[in-house]
PDB file of N, CA and C in Angstrom:
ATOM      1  N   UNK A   1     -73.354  -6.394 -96.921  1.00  0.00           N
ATOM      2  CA  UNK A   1     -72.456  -6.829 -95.878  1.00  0.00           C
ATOM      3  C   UNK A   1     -71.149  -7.306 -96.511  1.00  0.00           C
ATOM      4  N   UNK A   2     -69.883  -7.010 -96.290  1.00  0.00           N
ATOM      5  CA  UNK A   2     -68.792  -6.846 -96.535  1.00  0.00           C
ATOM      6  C   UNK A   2     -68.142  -8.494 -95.656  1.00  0.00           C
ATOM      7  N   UNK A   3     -67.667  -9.726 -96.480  1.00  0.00           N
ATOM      8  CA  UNK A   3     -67.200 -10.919 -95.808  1.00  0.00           C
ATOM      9  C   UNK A   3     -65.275 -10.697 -95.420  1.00  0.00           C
ATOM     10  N   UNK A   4     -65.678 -11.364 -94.212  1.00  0.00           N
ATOM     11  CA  UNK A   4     -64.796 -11.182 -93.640  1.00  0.00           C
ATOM     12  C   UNK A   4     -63.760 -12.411 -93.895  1.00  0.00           C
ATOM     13  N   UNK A   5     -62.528 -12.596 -94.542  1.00  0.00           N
ATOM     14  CA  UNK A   5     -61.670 -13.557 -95.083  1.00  0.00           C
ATOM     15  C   UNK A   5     -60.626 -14.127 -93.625  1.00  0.00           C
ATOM     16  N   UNK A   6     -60.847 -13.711 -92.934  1.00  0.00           N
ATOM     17  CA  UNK A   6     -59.995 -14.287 -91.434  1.00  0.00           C
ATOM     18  C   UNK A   6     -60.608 -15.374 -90.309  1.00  0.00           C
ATOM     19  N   UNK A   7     -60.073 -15.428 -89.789  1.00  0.00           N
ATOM     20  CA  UNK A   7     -60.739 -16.313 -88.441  1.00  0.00           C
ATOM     21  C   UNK A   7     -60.326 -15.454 -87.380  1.00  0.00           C
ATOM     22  N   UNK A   8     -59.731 -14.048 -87.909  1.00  0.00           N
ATOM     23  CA  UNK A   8     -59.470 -13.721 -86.290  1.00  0.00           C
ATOM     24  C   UNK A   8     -59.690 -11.801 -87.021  1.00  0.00           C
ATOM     25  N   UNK A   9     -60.398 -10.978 -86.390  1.00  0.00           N
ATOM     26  CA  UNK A   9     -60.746  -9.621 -86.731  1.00  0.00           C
ATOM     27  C   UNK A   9     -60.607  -9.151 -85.837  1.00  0.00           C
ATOM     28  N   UNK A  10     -60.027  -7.719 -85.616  1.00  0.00           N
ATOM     29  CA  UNK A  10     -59.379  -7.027 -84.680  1.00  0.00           C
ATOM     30  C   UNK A  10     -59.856  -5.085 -85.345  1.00  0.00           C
ATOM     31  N   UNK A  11     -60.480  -4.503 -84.652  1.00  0.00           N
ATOM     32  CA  UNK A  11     -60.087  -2.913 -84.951  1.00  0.00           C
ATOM     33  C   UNK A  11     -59.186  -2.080 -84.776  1.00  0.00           C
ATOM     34  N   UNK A  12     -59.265  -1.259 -85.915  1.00  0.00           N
ATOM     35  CA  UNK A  12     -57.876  -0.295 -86.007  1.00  0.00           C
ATOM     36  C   UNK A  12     -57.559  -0.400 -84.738  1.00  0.00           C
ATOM     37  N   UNK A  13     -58.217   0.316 -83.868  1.00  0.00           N
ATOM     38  CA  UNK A  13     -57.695   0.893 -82.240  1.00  0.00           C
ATOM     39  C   UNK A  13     -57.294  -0.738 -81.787  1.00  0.00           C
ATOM     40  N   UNK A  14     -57.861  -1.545 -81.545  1.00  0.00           N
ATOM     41  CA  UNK A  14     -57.318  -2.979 -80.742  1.00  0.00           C
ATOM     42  C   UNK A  14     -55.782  -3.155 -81.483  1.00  0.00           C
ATOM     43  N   UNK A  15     -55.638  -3.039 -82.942  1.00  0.00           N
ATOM     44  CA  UNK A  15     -54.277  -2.925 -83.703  1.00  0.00           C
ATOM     45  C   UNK A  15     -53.146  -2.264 -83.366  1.00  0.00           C
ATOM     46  N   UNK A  16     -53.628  -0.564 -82.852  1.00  0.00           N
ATOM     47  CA  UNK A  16     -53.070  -0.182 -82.320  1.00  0.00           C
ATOM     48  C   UNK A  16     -52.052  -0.513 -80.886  1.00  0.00           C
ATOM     49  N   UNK A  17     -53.028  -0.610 -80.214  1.00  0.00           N
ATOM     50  CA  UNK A  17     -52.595  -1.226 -78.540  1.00  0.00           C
ATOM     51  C   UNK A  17     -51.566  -2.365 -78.500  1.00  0.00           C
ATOM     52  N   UNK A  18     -51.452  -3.089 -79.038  1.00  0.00           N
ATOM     53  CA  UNK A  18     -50.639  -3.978 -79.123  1.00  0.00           C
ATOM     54  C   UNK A  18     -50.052  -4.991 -80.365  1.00  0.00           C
ATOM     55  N   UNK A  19     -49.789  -4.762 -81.322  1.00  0.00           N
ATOM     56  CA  UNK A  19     -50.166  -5.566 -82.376  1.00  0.00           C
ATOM     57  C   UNK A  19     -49.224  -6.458 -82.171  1.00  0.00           C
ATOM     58  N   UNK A  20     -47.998  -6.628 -82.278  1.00  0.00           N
ATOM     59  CA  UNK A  20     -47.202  -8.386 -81.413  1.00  0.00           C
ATOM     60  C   UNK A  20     -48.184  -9.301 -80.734  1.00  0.00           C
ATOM     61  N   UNK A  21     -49.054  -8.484 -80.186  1.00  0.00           N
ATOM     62  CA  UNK A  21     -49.727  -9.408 -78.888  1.00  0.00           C
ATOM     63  C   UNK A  21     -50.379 -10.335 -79.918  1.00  0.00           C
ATOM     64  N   UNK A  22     -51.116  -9.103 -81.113  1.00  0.00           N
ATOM     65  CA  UNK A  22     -52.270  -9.848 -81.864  1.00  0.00           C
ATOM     66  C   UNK A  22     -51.550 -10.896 -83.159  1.00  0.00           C
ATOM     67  N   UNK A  23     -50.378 -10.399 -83.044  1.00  0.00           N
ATOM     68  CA  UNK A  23     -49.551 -11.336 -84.069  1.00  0.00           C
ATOM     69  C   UNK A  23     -49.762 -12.649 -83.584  1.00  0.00           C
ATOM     70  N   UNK A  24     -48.922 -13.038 -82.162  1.00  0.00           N
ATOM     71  CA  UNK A  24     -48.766 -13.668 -81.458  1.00  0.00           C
ATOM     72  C   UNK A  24     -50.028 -14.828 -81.508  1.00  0.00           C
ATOM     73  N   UNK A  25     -51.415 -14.400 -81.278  1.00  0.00           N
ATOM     74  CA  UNK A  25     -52.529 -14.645 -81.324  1.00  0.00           C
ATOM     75  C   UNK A  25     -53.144 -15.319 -81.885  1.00  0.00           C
ATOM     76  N   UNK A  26     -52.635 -14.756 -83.213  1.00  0.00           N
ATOM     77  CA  UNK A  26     -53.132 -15.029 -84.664  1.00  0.00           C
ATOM     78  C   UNK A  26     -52.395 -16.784 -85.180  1.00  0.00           C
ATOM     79  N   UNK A  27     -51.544 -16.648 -84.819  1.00  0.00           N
ATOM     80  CA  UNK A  27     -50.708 -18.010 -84.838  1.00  0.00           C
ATOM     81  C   UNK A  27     -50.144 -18.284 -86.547  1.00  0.00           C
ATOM     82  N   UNK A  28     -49.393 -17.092 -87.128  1.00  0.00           N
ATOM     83  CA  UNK A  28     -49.319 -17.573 -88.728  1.00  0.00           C
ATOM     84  C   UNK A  28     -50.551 -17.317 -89.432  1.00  0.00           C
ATOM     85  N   UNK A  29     -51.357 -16.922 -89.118  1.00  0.00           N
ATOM     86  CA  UNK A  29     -52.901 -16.462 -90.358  1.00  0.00           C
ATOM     87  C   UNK A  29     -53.323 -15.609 -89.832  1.00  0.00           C
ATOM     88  N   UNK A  30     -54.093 -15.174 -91.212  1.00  0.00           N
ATOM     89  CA  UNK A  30     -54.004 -13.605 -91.919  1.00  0.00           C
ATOM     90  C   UNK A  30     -55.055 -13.101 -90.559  1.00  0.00           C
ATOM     91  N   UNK A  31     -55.412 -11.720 -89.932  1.00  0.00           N
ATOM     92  CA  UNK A  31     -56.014 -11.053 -89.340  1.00  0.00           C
ATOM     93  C   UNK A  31     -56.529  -9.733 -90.257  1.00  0.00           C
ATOM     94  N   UNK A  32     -57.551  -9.914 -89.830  1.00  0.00           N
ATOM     95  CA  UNK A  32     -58.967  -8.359 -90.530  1.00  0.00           C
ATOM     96  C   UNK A  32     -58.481  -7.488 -89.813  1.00  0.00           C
ATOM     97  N   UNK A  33     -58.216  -6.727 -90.249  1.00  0.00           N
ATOM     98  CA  UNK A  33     -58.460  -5.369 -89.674  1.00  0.00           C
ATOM     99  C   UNK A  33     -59.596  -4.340 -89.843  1.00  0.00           C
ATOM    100  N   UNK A  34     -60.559  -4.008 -89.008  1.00  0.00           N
ATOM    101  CA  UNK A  34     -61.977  -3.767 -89.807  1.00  0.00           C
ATOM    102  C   UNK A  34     -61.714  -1.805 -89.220  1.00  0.00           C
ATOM    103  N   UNK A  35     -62.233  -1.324 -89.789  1.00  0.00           N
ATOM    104  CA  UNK A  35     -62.662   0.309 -89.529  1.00  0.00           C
ATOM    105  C   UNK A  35     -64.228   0.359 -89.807  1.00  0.00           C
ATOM    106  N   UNK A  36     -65.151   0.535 -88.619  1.00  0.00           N
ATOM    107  CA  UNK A  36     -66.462   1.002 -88.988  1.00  0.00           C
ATOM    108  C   UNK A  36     -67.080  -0.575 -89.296  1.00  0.00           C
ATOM    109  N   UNK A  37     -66.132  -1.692 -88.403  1.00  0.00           N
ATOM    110  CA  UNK A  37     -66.947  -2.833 -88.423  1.00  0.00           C
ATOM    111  C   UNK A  37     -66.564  -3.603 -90.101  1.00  0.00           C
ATOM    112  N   UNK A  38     -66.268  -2.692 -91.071  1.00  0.00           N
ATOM    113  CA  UNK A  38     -65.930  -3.368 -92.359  1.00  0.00           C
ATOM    114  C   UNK A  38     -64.413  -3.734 -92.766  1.00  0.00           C
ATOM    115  N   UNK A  39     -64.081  -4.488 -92.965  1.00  0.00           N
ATOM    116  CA  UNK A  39     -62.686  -5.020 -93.704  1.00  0.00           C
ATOM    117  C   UNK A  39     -61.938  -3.848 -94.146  1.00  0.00           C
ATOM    118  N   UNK A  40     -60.840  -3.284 -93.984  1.00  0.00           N
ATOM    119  CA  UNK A  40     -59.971  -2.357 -94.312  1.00  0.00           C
ATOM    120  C   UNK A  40     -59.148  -2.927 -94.674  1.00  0.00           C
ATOM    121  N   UNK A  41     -58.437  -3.881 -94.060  1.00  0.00           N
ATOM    122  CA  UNK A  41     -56.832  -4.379 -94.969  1.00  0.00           C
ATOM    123  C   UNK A  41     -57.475  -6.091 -94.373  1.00  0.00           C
ATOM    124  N   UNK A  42     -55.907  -6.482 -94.504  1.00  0.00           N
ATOM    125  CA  UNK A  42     -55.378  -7.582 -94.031  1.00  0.00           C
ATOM    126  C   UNK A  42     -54.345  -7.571 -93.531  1.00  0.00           C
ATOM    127  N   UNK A  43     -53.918  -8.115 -92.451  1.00  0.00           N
ATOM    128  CA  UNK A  43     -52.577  -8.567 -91.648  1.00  0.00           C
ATOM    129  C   UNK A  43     -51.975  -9.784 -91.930  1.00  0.00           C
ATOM    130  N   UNK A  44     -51.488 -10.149 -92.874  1.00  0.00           N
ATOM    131  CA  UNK A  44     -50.462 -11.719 -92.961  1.00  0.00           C
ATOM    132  C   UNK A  44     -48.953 -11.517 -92.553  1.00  0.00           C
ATOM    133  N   UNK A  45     -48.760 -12.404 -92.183  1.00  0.00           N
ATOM    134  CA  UNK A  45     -47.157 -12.411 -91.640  1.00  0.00           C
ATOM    135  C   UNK A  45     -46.203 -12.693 -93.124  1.00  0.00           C
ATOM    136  N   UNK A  46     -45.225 -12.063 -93.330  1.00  0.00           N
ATOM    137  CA  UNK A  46     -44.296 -11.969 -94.067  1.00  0.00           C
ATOM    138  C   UNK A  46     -43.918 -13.226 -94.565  1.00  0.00           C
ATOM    139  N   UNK A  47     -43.917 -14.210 -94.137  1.00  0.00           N
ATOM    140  CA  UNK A  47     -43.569 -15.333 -94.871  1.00  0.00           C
ATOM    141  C   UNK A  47     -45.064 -16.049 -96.216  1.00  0.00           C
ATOM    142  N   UNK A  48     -46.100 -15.904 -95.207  1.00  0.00           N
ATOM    143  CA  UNK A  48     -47.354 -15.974 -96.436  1.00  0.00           C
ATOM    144  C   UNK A  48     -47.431 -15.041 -97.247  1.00  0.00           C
ATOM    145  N   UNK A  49     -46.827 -13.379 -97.240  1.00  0.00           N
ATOM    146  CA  UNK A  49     -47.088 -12.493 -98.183  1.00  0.00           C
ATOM    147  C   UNK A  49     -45.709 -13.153 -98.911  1.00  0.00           C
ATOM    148  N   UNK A  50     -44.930 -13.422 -99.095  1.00  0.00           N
ATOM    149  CA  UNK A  50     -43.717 -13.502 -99.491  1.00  0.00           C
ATOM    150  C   UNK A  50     -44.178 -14.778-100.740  1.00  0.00           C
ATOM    151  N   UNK A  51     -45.028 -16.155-100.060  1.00  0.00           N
ATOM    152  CA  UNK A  51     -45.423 -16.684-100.679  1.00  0.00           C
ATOM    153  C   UNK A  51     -46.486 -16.718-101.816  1.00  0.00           C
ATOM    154  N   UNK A  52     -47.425 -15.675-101.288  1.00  0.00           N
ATOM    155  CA  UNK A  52     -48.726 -15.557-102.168  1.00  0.00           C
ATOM    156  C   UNK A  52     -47.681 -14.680-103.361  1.00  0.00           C
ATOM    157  N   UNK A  53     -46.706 -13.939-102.791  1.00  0.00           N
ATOM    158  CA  UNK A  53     -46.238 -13.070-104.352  1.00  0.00           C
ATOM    159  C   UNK A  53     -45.425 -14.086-105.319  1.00  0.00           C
ATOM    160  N   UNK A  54     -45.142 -14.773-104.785  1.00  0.00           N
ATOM    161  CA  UNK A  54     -44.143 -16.382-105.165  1.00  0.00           C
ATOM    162  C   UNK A  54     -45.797 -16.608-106.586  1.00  0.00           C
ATOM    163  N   UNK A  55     -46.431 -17.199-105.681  1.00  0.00           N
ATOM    164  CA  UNK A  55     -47.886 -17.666-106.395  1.00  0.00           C
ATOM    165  C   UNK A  55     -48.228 -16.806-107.500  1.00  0.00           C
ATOM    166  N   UNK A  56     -48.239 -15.792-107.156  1.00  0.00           N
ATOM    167  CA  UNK A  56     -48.270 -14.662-108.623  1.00  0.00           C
ATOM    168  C   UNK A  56     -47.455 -14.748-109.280  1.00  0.00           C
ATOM    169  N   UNK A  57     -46.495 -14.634-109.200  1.00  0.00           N
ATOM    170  CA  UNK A  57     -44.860 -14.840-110.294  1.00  0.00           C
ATOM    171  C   UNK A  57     -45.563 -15.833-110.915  1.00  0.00           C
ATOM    172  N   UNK A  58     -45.942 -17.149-110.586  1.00  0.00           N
ATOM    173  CA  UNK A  58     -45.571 -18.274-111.219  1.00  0.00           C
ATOM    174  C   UNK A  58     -47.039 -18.033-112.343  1.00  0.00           C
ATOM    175  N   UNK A  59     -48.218 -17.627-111.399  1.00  0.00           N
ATOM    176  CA  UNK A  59     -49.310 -17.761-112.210  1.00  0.00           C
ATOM    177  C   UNK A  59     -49.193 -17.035-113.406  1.00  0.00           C
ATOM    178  N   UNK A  60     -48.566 -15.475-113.539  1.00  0.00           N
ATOM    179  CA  UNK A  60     -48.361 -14.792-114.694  1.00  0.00           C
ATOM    180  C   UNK A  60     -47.453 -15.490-115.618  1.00  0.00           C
ATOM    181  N   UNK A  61     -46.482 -15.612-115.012  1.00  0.00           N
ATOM    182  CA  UNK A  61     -45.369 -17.207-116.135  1.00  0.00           C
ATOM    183  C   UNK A  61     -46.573 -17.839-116.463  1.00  0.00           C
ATOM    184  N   UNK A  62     -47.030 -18.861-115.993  1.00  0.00           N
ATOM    185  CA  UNK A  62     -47.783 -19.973-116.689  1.00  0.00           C
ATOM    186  C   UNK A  62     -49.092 -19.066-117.652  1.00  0.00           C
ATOM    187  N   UNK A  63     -49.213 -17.972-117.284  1.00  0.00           N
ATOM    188  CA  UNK A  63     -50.104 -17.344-118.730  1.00  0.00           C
ATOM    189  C   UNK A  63     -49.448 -16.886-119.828  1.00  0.00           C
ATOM    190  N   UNK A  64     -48.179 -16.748-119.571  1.00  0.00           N
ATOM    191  CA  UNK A  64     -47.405 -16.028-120.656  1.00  0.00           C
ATOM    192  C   UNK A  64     -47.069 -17.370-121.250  1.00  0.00           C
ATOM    193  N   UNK A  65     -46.693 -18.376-121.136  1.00  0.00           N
ATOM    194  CA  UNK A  65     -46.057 -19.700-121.223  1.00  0.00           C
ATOM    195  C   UNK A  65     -47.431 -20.259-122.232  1.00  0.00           C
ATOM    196  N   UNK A  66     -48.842 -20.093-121.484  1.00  0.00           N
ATOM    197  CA  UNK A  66     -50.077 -20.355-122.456  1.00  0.00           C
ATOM    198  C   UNK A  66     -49.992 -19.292-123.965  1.00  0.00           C
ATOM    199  N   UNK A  67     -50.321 -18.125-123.583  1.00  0.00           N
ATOM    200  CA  UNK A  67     -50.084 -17.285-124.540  1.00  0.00           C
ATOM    201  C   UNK A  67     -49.011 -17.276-125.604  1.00  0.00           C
ATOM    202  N   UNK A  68     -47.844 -17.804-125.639  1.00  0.00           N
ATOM    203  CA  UNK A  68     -46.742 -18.274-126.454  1.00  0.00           C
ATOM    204  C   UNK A  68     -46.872 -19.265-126.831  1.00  0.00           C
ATOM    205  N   UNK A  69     -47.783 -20.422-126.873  1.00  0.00           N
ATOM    206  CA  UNK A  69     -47.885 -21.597-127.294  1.00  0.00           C
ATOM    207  C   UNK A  69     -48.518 -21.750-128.409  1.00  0.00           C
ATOM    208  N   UNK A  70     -49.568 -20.529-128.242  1.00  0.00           N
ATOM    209  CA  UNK A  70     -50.328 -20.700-129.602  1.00  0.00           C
ATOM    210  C   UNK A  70     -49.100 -19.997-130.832  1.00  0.00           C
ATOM    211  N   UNK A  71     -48.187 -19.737-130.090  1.00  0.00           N
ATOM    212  CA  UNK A  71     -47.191 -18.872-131.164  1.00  0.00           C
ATOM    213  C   UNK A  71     -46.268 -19.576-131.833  1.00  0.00           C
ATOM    214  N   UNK A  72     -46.316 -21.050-131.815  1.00  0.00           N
ATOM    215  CA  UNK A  72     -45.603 -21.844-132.728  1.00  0.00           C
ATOM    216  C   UNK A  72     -44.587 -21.862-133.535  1.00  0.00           C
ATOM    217  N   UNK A  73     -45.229 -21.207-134.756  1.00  0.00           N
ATOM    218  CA  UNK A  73     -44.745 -20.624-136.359  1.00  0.00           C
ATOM    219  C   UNK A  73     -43.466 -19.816-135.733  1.00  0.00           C
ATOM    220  N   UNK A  74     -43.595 -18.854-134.720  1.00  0.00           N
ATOM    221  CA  UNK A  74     -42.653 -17.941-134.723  1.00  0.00           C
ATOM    222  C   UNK A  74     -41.507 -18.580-133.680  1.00  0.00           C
ATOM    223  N   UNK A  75     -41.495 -20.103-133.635  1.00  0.00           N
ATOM    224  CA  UNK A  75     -40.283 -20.600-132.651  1.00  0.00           C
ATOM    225  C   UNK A  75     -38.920 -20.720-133.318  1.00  0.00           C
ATOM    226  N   UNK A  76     -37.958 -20.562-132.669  1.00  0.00           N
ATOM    227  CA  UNK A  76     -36.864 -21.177-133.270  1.00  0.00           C
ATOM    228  C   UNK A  76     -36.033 -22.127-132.913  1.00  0.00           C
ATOM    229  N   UNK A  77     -35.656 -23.002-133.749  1.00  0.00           N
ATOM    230  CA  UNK A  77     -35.330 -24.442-133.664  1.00  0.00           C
ATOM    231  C   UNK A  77     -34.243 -23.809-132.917  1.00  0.00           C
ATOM    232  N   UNK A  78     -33.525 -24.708-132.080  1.00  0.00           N
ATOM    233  CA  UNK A  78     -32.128 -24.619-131.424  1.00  0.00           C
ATOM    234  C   UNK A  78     -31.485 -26.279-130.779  1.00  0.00           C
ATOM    235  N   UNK A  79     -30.507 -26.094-131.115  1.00  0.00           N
ATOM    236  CA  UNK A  79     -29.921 -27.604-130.781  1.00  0.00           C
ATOM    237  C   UNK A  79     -28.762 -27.263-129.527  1.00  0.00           C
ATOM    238  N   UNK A  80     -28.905 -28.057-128.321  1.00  0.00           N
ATOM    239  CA  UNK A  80     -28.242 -27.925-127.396  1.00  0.00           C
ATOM    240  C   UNK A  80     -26.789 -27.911-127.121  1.00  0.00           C
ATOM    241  N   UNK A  81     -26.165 -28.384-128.808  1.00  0.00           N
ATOM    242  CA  UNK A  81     -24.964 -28.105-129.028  1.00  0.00           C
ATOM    243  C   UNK A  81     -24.290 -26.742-129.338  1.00  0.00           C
ATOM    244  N   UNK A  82     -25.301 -25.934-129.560  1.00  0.00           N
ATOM    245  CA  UNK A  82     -25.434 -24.389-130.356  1.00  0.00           C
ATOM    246  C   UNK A  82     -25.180 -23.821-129.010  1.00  0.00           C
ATOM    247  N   UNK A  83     -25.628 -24.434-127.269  1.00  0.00           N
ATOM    248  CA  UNK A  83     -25.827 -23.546-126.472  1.00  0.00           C
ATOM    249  C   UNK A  83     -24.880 -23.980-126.111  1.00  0.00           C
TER     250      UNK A  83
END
C-alpha cells in the first residue's frame, strides 16, 4: 500500500473538472493526486514549491560547507584589508 502524504486526495479526472475549485479547497497544502487509487504526483501551491527549493539550496550549501571543513590545510589566510 502506497502512503498518502496529503490531507486532501483528489483523482486525475476530479483534477481535471475543476482544479481552482480544488486549489481553493485545499487552503495552501499540498493535494494527492492518485491514478488507480495510488499517489501519482503532488499538487503544492507555488509559494511552498518555491520554498522547499529555497530548503534544498541551503541544505546542499550546508553539505558542501561540512565537506570543506575537513579541508583546512588547503585554506587561505586573507585579511579584510586585502578585500
Amino acid at each position: 500500500m502506497h502512503q498518502v502524504l496529503a490531507n486532501l486526495s483528489v483523482s486525475i479526472s476530479e483534477l481535471k473538472k475543476n482544479p481552482s475549485a480544488l486549489l481553493a479547497q485545499a487552503s495552501g497544502s499540498p493535494i494527492a493526486v492518485l491514478n488507480h487509487n495510488k499517489p501519482a504526483a503532488y499538487l503544492v501551491p507555488a509559494e511552498t514549491y518555491e520554498a522547499l527549493m529555497d530548503r534544498l539550496d541551503d541544505y546542499e550549501l550546508a553539505k558542501l560547507v561540512e565537506a570543506r571543513r575537513g579541508d583546512k590545510e588547503q585554506a587561505v589566510t586573507v585579511s579584510l584589508d586585502d578585500l
